[in-house]
C-alpha atoms as a PDB file:
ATOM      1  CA  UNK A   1      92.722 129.656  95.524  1.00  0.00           C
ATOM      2  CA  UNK A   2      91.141 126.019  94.442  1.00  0.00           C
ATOM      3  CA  UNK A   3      92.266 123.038  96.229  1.00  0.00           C
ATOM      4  CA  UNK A   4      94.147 120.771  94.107  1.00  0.00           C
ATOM      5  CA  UNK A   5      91.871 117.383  92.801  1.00  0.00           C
ATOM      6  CA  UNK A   6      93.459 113.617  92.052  1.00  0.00           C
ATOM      7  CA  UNK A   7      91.726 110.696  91.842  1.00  0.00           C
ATOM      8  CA  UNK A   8      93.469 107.810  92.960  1.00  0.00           C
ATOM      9  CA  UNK A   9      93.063 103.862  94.112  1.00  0.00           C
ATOM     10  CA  UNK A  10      92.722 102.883  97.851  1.00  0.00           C
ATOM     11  CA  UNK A  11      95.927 100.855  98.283  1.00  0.00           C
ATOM     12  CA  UNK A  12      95.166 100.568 102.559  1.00  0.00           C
ATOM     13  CA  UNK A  13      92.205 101.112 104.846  1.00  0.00           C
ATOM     14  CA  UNK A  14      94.006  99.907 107.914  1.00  0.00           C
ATOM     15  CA  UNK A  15      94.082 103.154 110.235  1.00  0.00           C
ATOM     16  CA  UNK A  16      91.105 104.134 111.472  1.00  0.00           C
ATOM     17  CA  UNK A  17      89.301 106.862 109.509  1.00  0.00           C
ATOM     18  CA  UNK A  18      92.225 107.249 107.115  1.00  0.00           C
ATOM     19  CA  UNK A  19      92.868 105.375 103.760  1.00  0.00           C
ATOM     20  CA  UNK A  20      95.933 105.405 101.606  1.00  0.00           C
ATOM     21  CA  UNK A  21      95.400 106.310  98.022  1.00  0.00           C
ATOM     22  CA  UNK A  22      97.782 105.862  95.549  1.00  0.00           C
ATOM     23  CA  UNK A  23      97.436 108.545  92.361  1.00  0.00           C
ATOM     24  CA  UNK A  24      99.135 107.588  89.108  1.00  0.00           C
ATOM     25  CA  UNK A  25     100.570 110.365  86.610  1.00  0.00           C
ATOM     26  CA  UNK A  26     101.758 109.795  82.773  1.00  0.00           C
ATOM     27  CA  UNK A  27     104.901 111.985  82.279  1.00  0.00           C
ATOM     28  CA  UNK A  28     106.874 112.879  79.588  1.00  0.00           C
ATOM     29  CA  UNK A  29     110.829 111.278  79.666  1.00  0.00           C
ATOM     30  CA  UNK A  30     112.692 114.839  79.233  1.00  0.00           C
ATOM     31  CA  UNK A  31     115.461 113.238  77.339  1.00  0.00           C
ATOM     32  CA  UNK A  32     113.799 109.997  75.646  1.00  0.00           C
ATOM     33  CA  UNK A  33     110.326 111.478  75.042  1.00  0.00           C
ATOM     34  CA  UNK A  34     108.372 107.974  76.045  1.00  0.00           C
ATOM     35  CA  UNK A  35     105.670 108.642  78.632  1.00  0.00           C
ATOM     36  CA  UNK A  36     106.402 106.708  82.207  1.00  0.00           C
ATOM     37  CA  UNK A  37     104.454 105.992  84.780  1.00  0.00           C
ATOM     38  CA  UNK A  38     104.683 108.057  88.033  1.00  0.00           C
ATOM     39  CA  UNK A  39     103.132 107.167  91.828  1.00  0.00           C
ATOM     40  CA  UNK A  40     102.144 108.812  94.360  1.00  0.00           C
ATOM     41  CA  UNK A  41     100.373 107.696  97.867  1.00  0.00           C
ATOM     42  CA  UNK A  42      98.735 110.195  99.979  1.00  0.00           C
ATOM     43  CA  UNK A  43      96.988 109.874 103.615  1.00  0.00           C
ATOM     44  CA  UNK A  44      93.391 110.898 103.223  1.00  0.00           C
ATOM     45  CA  UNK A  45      90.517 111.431 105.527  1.00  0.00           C
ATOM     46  CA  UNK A  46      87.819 109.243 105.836  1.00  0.00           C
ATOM     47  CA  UNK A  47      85.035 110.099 108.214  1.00  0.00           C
ATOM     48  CA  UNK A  48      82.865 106.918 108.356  1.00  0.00           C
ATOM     49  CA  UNK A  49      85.231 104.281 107.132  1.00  0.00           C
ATOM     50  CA  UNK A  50      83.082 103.904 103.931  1.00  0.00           C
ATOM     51  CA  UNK A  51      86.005 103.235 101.726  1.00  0.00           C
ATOM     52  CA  UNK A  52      87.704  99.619 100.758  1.00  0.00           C
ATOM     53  CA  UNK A  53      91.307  98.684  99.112  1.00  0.00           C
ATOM     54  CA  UNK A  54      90.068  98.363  95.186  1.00  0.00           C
ATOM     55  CA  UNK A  55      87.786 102.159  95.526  1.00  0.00           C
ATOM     56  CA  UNK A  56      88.420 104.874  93.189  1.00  0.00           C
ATOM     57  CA  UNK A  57      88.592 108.244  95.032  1.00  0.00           C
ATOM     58  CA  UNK A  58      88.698 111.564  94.364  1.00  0.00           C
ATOM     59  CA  UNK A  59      90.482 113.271  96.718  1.00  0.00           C
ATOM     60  CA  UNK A  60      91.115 117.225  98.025  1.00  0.00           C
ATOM     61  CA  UNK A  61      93.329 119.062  99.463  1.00  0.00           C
ATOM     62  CA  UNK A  62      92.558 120.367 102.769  1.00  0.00           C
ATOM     63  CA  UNK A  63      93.945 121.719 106.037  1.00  0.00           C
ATOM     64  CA  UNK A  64      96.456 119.642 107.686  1.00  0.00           C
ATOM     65  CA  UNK A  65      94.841 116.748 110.103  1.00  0.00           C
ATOM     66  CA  UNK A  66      97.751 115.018 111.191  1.00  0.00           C
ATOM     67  CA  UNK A  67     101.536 114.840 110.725  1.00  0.00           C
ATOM     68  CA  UNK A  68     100.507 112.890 107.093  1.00  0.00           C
ATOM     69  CA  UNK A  69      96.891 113.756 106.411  1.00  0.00           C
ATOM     70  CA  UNK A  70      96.291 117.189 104.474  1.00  0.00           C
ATOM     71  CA  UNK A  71      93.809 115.321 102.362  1.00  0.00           C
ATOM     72  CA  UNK A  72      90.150 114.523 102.440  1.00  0.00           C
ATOM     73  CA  UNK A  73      88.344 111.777 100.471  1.00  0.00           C
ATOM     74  CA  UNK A  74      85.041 113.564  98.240  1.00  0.00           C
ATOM     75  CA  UNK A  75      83.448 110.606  96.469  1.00  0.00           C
ATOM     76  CA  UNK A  76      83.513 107.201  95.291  1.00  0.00           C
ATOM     77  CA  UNK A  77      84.415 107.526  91.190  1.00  0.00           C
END
């Protein structure tokens, strides 16, 4: 099995070696039909506290780290 992929905006850097990314999805109204905006934020881990509020991340899924972190930061988009 693949780990699941988003890519996402650093929202907060504040803990140390974690950043918050928040991962926007376009879906379909299932009455109305118009697409909305959904948001996500996921806890993801960041060895060397390389990444800044503004960075676009991809991010995977990986063993849990802490109570919130079960995902890891791959690369700066």
């Amino acid at each position: 099995m693949t780990a699941r992929e988003f890519v996402g905006e650093v929202v907060s850097d504040k803990p140390n070696k974690t950043v918050v990314v928040q991962v926007e999805r376009r879906v379909a109204h299932p009455k109305y039909k118009k697409f909305i905006r959904r948001r996500s934020k996921f806890h993801a881990h960041d060895e060397k506290n390389e990444y800044k509020v503004g960075d676009r991340v991809r991010i995977r899924e990986c063993r849990p780290l802490s109570k919130l972190k079960t995902w890891e930061v791959v690369e700066r988009v």
